[in-house]
Each structure stands twice: as structure tokens, then as C-alpha cells.
N, C-alpha and C. Protein backbone atom coordinates (compact mmCIF):
# COMPACT_ATOMS: atom_id res chain seq x y z
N UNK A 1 0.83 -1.19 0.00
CA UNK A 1 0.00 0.00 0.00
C UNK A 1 0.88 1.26 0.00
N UNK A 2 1.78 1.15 0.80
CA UNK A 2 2.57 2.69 1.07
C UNK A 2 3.29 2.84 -0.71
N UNK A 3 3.77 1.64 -1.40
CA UNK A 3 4.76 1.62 -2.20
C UNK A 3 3.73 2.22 -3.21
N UNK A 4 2.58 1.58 -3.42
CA UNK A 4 1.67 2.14 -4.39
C UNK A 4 1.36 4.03 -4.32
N UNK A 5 1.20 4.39 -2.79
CA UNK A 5 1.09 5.58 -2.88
C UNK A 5 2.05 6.67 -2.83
N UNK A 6 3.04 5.81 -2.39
CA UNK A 6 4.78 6.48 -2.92
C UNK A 6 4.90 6.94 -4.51
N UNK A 7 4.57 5.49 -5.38
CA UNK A 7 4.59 5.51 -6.83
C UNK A 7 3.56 6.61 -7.11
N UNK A 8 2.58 6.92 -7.07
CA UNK A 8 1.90 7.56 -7.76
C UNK A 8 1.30 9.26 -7.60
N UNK A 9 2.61 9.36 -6.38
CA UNK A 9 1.88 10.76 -5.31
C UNK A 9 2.31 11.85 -6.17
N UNK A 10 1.81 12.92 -6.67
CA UNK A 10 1.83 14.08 -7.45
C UNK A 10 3.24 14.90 -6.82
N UNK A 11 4.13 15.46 -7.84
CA UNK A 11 5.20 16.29 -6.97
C UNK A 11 4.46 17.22 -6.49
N UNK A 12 5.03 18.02 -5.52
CA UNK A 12 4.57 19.00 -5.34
C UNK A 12 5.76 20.60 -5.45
N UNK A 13 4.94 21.63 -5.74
CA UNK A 13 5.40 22.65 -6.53
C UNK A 13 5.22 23.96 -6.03
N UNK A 14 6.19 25.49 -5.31
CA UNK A 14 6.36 26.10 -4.72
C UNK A 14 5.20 26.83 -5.72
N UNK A 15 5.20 28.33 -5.20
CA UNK A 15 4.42 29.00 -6.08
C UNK A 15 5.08 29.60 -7.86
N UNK A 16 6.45 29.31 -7.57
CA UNK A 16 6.84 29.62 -8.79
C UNK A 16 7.06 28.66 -9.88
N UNK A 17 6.40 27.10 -9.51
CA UNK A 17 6.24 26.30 -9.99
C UNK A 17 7.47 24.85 -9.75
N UNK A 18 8.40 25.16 -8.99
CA UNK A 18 9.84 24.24 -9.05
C UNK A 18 9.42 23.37 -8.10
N UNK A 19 9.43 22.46 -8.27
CA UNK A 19 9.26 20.94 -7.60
C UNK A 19 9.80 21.00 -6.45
N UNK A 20 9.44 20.91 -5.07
CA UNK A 20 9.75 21.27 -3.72
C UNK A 20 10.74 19.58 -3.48
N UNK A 21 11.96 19.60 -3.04
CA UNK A 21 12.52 18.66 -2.85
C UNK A 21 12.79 17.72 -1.42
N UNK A 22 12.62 16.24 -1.60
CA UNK A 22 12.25 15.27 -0.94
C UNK A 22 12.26 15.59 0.50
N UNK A 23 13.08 16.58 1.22
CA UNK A 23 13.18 16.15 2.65
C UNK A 23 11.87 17.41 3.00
N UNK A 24 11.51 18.15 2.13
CA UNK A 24 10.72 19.40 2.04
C UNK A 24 9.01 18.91 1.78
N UNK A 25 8.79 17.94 0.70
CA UNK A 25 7.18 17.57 1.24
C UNK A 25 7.55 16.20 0.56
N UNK A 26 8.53 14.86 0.49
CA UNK A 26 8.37 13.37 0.65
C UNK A 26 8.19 13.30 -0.82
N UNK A 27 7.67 12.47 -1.25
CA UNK A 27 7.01 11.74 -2.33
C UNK A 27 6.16 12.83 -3.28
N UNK A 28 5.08 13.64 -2.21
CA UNK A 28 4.43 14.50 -3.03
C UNK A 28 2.87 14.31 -2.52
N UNK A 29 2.16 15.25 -3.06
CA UNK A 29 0.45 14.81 -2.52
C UNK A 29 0.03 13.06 -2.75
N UNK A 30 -0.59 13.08 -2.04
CA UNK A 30 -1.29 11.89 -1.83
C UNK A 30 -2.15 11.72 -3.66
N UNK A 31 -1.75 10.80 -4.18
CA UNK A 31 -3.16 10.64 -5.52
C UNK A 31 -3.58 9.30 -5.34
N UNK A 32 -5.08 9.47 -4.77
CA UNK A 32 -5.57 7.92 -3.86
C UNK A 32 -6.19 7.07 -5.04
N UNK A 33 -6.51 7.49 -6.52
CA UNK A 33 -7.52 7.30 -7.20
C UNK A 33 -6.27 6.70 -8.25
N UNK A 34 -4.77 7.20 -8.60
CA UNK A 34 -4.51 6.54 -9.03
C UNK A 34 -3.73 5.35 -8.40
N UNK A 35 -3.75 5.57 -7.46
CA UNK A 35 -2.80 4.44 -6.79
C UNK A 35 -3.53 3.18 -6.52
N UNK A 36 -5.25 3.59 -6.55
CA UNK A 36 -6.19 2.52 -7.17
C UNK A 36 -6.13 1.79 -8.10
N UNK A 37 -5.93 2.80 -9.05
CA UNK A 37 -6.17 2.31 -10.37
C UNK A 37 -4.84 1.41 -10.74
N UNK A 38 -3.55 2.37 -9.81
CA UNK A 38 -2.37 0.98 -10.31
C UNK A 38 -2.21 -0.19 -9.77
N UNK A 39 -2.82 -0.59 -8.79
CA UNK A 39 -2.91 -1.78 -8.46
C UNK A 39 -4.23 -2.53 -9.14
N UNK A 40 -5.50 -2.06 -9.33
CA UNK A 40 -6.12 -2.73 -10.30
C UNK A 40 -6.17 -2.95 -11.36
N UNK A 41 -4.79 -2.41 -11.96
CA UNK A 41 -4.51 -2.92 -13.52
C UNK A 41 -3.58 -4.19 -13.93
N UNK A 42 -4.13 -4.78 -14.67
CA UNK A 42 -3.36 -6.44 -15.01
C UNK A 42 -2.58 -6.66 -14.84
N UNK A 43 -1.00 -5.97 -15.14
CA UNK A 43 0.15 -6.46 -14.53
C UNK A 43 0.38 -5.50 -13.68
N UNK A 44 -0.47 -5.23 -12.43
CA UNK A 44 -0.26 -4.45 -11.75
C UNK A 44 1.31 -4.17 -10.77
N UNK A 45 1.86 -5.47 -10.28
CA UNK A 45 3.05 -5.79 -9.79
C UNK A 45 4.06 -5.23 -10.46
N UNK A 46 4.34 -5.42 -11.83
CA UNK A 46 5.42 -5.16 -12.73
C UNK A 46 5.49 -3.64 -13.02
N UNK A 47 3.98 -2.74 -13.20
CA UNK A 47 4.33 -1.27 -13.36
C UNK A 47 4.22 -0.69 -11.82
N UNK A 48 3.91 -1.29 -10.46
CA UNK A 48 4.18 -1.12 -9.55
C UNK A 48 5.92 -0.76 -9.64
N UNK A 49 6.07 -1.50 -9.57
CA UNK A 49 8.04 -1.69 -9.54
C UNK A 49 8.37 -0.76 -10.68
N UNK A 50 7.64 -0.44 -11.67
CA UNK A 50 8.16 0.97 -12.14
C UNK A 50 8.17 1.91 -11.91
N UNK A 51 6.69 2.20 -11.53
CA UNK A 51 6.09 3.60 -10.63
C UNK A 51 6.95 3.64 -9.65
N UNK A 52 7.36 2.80 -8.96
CA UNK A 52 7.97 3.09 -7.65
C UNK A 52 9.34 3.56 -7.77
N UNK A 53 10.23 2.98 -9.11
CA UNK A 53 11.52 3.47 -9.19
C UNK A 53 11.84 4.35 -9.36
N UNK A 54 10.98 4.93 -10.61
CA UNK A 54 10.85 6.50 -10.98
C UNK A 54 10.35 7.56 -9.86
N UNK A 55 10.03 7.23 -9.34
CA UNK A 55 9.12 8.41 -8.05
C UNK A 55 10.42 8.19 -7.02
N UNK A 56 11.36 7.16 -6.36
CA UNK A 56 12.39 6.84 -5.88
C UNK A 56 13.48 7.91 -6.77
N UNK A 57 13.73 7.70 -7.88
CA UNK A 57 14.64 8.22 -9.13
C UNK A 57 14.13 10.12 -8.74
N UNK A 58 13.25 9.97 -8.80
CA UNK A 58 12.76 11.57 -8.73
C UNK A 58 13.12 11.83 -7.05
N UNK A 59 12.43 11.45 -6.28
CA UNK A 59 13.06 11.84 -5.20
C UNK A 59 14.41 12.02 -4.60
N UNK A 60 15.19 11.17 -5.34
CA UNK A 60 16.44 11.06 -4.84
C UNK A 60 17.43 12.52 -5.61
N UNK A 61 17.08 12.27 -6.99
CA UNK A 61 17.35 13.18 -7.56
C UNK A 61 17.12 14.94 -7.13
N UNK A 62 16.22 14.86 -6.31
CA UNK A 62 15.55 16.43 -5.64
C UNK A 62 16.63 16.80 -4.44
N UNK A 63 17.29 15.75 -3.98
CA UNK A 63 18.45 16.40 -3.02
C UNK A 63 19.83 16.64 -3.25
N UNK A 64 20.09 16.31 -4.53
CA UNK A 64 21.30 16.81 -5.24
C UNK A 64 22.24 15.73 -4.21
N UNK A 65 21.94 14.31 -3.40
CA UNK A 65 22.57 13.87 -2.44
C UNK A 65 22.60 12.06 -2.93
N UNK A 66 23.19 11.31 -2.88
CA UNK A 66 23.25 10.10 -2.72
C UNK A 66 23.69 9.61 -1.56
N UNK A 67 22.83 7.98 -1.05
CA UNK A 67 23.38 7.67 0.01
C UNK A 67 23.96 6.13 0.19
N UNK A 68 25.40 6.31 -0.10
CA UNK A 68 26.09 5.05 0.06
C UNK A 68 25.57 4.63 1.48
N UNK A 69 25.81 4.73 1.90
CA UNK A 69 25.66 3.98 3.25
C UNK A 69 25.10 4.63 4.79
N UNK A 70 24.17 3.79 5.78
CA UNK A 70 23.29 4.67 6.45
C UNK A 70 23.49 3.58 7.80
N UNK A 71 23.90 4.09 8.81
CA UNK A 71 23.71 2.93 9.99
C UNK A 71 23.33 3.20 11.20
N UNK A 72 22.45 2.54 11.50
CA UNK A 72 21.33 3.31 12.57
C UNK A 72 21.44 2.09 13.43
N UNK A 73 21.65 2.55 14.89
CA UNK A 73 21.66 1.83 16.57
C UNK A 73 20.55 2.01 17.40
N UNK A 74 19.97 1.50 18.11
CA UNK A 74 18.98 1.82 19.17
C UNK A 74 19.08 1.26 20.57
N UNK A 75 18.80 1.39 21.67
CA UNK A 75 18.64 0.92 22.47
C UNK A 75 17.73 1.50 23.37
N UNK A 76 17.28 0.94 24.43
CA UNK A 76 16.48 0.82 25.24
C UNK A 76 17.13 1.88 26.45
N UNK A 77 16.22 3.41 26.43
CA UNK A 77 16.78 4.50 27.32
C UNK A 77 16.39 3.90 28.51
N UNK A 78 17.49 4.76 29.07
CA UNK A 78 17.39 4.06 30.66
C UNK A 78 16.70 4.96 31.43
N UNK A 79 16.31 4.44 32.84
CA UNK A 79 15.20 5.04 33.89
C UNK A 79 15.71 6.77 33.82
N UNK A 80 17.27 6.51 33.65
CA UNK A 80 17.53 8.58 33.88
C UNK A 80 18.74 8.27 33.21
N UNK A 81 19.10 9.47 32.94
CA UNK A 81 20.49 9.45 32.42
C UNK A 81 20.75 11.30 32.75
N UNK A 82 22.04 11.22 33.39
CA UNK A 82 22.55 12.63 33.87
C UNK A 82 23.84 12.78 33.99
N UNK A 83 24.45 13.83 33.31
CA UNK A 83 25.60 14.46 32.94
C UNK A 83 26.56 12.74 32.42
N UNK A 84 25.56 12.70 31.42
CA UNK A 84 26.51 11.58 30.19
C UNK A 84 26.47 10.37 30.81
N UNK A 85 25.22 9.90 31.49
CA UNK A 85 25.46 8.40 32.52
C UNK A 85 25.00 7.59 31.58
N UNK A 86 23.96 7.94 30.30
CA UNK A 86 24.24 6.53 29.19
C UNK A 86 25.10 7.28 28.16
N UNK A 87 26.36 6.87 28.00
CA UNK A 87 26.79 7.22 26.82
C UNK A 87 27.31 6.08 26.31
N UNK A 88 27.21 6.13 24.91
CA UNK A 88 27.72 5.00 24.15
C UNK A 88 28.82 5.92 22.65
N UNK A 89 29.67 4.84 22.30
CA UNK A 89 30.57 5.34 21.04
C UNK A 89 30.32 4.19 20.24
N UNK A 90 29.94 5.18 18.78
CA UNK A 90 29.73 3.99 17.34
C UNK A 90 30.98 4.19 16.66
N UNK A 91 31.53 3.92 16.03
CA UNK A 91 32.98 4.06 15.18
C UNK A 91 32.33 3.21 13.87
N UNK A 92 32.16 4.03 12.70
CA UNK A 92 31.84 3.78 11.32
C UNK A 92 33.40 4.18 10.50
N UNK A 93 33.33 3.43 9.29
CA UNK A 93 34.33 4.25 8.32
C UNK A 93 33.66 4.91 7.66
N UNK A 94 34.88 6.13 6.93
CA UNK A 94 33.73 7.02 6.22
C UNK A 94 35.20 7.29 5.16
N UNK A 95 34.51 6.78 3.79
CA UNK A 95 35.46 6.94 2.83
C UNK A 95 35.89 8.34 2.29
N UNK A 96 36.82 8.98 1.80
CA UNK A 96 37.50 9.92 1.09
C UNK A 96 35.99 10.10 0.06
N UNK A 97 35.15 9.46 -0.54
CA UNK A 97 34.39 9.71 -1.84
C UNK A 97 33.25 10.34 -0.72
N UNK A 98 32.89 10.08 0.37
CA UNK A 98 31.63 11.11 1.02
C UNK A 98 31.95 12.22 1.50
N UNK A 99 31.32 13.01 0.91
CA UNK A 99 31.25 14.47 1.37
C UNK A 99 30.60 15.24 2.23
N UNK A 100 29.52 14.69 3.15
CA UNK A 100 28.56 15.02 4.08
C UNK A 100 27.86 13.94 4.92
N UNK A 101 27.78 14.32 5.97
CA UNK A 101 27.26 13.19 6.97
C UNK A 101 25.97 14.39 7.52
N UNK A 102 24.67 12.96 7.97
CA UNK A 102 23.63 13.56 8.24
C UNK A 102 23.25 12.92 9.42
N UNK A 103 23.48 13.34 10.65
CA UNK A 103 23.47 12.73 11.68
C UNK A 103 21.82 13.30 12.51
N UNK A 104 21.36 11.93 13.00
CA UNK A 104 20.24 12.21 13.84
C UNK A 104 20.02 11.48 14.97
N UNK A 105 19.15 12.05 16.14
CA UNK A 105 19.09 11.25 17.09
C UNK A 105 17.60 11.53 17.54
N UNK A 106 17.04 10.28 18.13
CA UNK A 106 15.51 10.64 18.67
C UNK A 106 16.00 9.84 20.04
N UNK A 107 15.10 10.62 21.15
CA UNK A 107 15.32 10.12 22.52
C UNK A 107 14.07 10.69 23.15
N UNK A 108 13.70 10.02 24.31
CA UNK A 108 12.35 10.41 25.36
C UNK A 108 12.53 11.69 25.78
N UNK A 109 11.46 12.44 25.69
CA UNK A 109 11.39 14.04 25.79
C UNK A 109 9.58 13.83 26.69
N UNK A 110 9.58 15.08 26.68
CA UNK A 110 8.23 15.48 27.12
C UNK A 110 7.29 16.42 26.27
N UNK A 111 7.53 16.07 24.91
CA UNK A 111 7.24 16.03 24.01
C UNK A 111 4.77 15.92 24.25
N UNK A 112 5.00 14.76 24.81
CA UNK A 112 2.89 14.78 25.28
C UNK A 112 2.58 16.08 25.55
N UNK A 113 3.87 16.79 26.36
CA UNK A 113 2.67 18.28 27.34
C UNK A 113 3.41 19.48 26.63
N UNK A 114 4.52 18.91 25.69
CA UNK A 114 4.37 20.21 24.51
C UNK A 114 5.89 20.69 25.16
N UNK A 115 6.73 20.12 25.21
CA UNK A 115 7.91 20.56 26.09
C UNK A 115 8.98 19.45 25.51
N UNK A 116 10.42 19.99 25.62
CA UNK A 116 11.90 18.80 25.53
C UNK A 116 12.29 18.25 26.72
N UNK A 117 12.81 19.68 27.76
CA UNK A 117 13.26 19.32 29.45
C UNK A 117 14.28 18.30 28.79
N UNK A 118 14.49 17.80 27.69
CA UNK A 118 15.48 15.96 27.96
C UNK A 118 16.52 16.76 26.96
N UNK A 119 17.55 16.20 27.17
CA UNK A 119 18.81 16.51 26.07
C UNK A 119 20.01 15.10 25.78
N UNK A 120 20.08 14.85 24.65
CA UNK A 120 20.54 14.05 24.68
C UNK A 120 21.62 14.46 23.40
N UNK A 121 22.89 14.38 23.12
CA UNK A 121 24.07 15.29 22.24
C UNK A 121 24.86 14.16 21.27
N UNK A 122 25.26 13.98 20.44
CA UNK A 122 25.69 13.25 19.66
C UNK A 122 27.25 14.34 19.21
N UNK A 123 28.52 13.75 19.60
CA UNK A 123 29.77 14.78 19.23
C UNK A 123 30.35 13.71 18.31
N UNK A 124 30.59 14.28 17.21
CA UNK A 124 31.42 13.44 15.96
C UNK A 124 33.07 13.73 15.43
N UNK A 125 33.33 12.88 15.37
CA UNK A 125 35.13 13.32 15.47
C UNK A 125 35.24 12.68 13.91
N UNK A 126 36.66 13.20 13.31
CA UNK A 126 37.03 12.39 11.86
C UNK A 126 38.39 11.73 12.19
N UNK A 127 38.51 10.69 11.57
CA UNK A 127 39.66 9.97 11.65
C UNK A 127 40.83 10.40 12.32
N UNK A 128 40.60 11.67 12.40
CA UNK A 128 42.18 12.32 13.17
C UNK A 128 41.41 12.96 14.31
N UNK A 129 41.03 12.50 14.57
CA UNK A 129 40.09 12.97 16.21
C UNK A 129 39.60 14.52 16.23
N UNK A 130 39.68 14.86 15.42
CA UNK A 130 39.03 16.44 14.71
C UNK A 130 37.56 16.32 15.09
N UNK A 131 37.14 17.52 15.99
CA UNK A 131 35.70 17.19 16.31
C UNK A 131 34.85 18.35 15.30
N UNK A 132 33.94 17.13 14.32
CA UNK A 132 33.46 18.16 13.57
C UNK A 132 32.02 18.55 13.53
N UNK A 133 31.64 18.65 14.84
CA UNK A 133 30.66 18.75 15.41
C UNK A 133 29.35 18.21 16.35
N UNK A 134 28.89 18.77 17.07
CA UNK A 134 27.72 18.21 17.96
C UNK A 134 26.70 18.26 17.74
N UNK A 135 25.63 17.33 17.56
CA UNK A 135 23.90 17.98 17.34
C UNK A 135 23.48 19.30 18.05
N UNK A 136 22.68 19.44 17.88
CA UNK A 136 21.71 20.59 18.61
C UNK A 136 19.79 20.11 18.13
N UNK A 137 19.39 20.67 19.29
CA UNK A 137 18.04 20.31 19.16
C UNK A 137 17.11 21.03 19.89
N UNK A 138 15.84 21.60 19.46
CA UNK A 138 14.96 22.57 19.60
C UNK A 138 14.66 22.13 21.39
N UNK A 139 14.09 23.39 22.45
CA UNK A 139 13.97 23.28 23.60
C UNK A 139 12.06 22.61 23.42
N UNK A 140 11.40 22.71 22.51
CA UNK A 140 10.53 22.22 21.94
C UNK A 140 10.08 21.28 20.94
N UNK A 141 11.32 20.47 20.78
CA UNK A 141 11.59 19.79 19.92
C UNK A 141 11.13 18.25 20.01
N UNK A 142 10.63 17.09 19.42
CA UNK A 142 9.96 16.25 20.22
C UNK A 142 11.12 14.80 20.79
N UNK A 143 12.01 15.70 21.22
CA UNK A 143 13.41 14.75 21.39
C UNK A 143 13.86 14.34 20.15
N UNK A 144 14.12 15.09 19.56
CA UNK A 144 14.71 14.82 18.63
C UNK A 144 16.20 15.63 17.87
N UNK A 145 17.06 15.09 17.94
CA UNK A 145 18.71 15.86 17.45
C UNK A 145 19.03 15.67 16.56
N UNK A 146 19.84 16.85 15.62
CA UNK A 146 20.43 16.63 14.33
C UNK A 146 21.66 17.91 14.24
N UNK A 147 22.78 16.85 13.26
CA UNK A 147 23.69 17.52 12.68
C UNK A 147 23.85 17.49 11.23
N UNK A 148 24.31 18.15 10.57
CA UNK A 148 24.52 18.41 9.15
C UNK A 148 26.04 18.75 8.89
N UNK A 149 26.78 17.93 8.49
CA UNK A 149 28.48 18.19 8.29
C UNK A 149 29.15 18.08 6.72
N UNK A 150 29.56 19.57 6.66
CA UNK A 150 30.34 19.18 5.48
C UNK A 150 31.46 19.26 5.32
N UNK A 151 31.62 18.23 5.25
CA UNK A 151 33.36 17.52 5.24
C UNK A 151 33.96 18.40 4.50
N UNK A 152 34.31 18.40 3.44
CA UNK A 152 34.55 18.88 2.55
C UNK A 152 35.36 20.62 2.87
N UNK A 153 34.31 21.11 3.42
CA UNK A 153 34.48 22.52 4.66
C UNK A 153 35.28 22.25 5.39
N UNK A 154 35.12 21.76 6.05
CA UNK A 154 35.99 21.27 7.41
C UNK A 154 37.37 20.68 7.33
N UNK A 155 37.25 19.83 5.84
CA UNK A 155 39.05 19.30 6.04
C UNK A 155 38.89 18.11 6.59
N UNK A 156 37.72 17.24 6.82
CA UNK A 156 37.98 16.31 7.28
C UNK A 156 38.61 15.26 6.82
N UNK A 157 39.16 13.79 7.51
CA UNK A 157 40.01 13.09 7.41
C UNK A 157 39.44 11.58 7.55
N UNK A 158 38.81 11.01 5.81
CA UNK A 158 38.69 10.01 5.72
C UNK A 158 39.22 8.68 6.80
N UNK A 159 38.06 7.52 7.24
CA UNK A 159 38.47 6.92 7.60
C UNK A 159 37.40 6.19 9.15
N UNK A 160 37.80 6.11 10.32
CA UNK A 160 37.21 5.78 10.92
C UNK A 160 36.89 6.78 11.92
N UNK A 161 35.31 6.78 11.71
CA UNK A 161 35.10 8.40 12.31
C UNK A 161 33.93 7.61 13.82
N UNK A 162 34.16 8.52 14.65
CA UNK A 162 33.60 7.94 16.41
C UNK A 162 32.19 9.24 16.45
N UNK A 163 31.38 8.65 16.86
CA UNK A 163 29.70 9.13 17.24
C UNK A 163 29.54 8.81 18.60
N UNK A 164 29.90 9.73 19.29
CA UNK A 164 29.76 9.60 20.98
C UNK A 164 28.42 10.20 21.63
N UNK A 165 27.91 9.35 21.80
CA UNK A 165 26.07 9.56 22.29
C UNK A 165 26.36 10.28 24.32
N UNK A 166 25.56 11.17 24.10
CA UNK A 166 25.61 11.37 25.40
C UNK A 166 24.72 11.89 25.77
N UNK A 167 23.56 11.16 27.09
CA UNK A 167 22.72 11.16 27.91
C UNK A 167 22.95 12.40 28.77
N UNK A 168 22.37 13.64 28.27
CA UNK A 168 23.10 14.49 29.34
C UNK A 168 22.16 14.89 30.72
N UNK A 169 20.37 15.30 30.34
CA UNK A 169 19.59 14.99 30.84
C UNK A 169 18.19 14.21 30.66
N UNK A 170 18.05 13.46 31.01
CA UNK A 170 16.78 12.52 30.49
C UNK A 170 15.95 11.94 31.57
N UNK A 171 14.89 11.33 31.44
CA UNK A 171 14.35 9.95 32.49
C UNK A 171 13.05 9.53 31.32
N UNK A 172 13.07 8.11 31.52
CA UNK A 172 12.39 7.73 30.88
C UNK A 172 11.27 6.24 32.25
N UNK A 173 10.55 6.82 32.07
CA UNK A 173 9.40 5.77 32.89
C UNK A 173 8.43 4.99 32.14
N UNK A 174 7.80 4.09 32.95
CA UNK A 174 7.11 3.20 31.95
C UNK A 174 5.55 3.81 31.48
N UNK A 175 5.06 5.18 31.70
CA UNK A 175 3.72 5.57 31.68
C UNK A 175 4.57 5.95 30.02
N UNK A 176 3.33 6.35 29.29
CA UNK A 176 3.87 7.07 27.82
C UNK A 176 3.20 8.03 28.07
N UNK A 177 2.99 9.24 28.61
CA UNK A 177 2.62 10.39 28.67
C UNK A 177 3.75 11.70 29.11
N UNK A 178 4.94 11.31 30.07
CA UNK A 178 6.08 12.63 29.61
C UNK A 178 7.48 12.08 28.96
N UNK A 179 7.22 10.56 28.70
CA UNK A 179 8.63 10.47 28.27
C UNK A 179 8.70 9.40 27.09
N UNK A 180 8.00 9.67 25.77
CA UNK A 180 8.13 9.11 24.56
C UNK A 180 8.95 9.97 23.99
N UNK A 181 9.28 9.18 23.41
CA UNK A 181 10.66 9.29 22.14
C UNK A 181 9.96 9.80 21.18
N UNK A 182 10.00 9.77 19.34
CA UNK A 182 9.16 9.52 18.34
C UNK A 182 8.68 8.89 17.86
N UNK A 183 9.84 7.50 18.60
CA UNK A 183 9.78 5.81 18.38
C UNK A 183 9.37 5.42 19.46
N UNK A 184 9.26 6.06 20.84
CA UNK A 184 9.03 5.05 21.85
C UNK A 184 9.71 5.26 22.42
N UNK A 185 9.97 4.92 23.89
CA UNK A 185 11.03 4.46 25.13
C UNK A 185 12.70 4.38 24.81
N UNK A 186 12.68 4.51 23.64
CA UNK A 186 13.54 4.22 22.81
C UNK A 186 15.07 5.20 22.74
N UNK A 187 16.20 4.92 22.59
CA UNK A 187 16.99 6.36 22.08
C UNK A 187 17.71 5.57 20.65
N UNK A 188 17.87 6.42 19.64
CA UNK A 188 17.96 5.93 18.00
C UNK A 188 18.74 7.00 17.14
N UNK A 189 20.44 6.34 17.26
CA UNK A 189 20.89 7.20 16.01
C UNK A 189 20.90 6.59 14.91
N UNK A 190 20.96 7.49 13.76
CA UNK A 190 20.97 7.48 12.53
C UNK A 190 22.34 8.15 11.70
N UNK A 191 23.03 7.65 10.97
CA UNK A 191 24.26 8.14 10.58
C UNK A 191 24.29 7.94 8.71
N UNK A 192 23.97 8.73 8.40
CA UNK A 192 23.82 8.80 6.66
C UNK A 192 24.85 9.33 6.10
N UNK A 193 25.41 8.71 5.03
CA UNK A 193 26.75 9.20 4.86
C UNK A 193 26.06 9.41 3.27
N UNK A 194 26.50 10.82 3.12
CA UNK A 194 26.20 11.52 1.26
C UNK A 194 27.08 11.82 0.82
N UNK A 195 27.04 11.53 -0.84
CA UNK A 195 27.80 12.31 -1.70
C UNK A 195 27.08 13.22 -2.57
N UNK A 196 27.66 14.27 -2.80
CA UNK A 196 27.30 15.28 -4.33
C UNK A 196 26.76 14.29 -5.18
């Protein structure tokens, strides 16, 4: 169902007409009537898998970005975490051919009553222990952190680069009303590595 309405969702288009790109409105409007119609047509499966590549092909194409490689961790936040008491380190390689890393993190906030109160920091180093930056994340934000790095700027130094997670203030309890994640109970980085 989602793939059908992926395939067939209309771009969508600023007022000066330029196709608004993928991380800006997804796939595109919803078109429920044809995404009907492509699954009720005879070889519906086979132009499925077309519709879907091309709308994939188009989307991907809208961020001027490719993504070799993407590696995402989770675990289970703990009752509290204060001044860095869950921290964990990921160590990925990151080849000379990527030019930007897109780092994210979701963690339990208080996010239900319209509030963060939780902080949780992600600091990224490059192969030569060069720190090329820390997330940041809205005081209203629904626990959720992000960085945007361009290598390239920075001088960084292909190779094996360290993602040091740090719990700085948090608590997470078993009610889901002040301390859901976006995912849940959950804390979840994401590490996307792009090229031009």
C-alpha cells in the first residue's frame, strides 16, 4: 500500500512552480484514485516496480545527495540518564568519496505536554580525532537531534570516524505520557553518509 502511494503521489510545486525537494514535502500529494487504479490494472506488480523506481529516481534526484551507506543503533533509554550516565561510542568508516554526513538522534522528551526538558548530544570526530561537530536540538523539539556536516568545509580526514552519544539529561518511565521518544522508550541514532 505505502509503495503504491509512494509511486503515484503528485510532486509537489512552490508557487513559482519548481518541484519542492524530498526532505521538504516526501514523495508529493497523496493521488488515492490513481494508486487505485495501479494496483487494479493487469500487470499491476510489474508497473508497480516501475512507478515506484521513478518516483524513488525523482526523489532522490531532488536532493542533489546520494546515500552510500546509512547505519542506525537503538537501544532501550534508561530510567535517567545525567551528565553523560548513558553514553555509548559507534565508530563507522567514512570513505574519502563522502562528502557530508547527516546525523540524527531521537530520545524520550516530554514532548505529550508540549515541552523537551530531555537533552541528549551526539559529538562526531574524523579519523584524526578532529571534532566536527555536535547535534543541537529545539527546547521544543519532540526529542529529537540533528547535525549536518560538510566535510569537505571542514578538512575532514577520511576513515574511521567515532559518534559519541551522550545522555546528558533525560528519564524515561514506563507511563507514555512525559517520556516518549518519536519511536518510543527508545533512544535511535541514525548516521547517513552523502555524496554530491
Amino acid at each position: 500500500m505505502r509503495t503504491a502511494l509512494e509511486a503515484t503521489a503528485a510532486p509537489v510545486t512552490d508557487a513559482a512552480g519548481n518541484t519542492l525537494p524530498f526532505w521538504e514535502a516526501g514523495y508529493g500529494h497523496v493521488d488515492l484514485a490513481a494508486a487505485v487504479n495501479l494496483v487494479r490494472s493487469k500487470n499491476w506488480a510489474k508497473q508497480l516496480a516501475g512507478a515506484q523506481t521513478t518516483a524513488d529516481q525523482r526523489a532522490l534526484g531532488s536532493t542533489g545527495f546520494t546515500v552510500p551507506r546509512s547505519d542506525f543503533w537503538t537501544w532501550d533509554a534508561p530510567r535517567a540518564a545525567i551528565a553523560g550516565s548513558d553514553s555509548r561510542t559507534f565508530a563507522v568508516a567514512v570513505p574519502a568519496t563522502v562528502t557530508h554526513l547527516k546525523v540524527t538522534l531521537s530520545h524520550p522528551s516530554l514532548t505529550a505536554v508540549g515541552l523537551n526538558e530531555m537533552n541528549y548530544t551526539v559529538t562526531v570526530r574524523d579519523a584524526a580525532d578532529k571534532l566536527l561537530g555536535t547535534t543541537t536540538e529545539s527546547d521544543f523539539g519532540a526529542g529529537t537531534a540533528s547535525l549536518f556536516v560538510d566535510l569537505r568545509t571542514l578538512g575532514a580526514t577520511a576513515g574511521a570516524y567515532t559518534f559519541h552519544v551522550s545522555g546528558d539529561l533525560a528519564a524515561s518511565d514506563p507511563d507514555t505520557l512525559d517520556s516518549e521518544s518519536a519511536l518510543g522508550r527508545v533512544v535511535v541514532l541514525q548516521v547517513a553518509q552523502l555524496k554530491r
